[in-house]
Protein backbone atom coordinates (compact mmCIF):
# COMPACT_ATOMS: atom_id res chain seq x y z
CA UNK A 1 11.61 -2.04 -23.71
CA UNK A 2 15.01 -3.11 -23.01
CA UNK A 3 16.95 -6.70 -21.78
CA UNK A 4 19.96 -6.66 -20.30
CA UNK A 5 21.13 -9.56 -23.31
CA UNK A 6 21.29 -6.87 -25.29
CA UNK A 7 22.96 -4.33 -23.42
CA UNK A 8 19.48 -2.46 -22.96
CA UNK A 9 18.55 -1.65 -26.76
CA UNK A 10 15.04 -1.98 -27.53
CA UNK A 11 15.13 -2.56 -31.58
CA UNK A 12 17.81 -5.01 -30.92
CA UNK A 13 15.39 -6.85 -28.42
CA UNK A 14 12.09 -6.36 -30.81
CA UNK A 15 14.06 -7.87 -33.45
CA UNK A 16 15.37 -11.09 -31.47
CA UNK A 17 12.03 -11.83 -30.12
CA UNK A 18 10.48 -11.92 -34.03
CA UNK A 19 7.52 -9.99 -32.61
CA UNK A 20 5.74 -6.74 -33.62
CA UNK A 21 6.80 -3.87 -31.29
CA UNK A 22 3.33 -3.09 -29.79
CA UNK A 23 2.84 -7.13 -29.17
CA UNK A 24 6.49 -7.11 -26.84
CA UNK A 25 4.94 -4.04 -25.12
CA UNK A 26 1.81 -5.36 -24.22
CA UNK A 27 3.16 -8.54 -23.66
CA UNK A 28 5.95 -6.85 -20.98
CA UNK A 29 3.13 -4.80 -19.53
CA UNK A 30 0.98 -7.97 -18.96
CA UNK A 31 3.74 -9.36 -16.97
CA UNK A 32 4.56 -6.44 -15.15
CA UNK A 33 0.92 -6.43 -14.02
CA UNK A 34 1.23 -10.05 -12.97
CA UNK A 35 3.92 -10.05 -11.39
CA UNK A 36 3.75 -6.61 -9.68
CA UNK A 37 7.46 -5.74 -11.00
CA UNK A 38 8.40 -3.17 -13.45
CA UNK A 39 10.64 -3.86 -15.48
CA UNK A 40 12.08 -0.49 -15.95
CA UNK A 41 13.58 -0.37 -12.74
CA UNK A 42 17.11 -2.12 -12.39
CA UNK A 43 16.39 -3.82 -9.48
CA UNK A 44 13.09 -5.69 -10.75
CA UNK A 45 15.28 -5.99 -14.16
CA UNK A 46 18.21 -8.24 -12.84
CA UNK A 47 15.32 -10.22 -10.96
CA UNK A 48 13.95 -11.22 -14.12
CA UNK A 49 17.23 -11.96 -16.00
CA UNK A 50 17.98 -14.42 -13.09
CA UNK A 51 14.84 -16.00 -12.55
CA UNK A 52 15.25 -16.44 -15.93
CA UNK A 53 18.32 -17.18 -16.46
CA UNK A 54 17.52 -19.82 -13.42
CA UNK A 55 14.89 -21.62 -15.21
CA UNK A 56 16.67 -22.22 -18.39
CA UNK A 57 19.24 -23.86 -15.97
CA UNK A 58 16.55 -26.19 -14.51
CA UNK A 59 14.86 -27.21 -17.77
């Protein structure tokens, strides 16, 4: 489990998202099986950080 805001590390993530470790998994699995994207992959990765990154823009 890894986001590119911080630089990949998954602890560091864990910790900034003040959730236990096996909630963030399931919770990145769940939207890797509704969105048909893995996350592990860089490509599917930098989708997410700008979709994301686009809709904190918007709102």
């Amino acid at each position: 489990m890894r986001t590119p805001e911080r630089d990949g590390g998954g602890a560091s993530a864990i910790a900034c998202a003040g959730a236990n470790s096996n909630t963030l998994r399931y919770r990145i699995r769940r939207i890797a099986g509704l969105t048909g994207r893995d996350i592990g992959t860089l490509g599917d990765r930098v989708g997410f950080f700008l979709a994301r990154r686009a809709a904190s823009t918007l709102w």
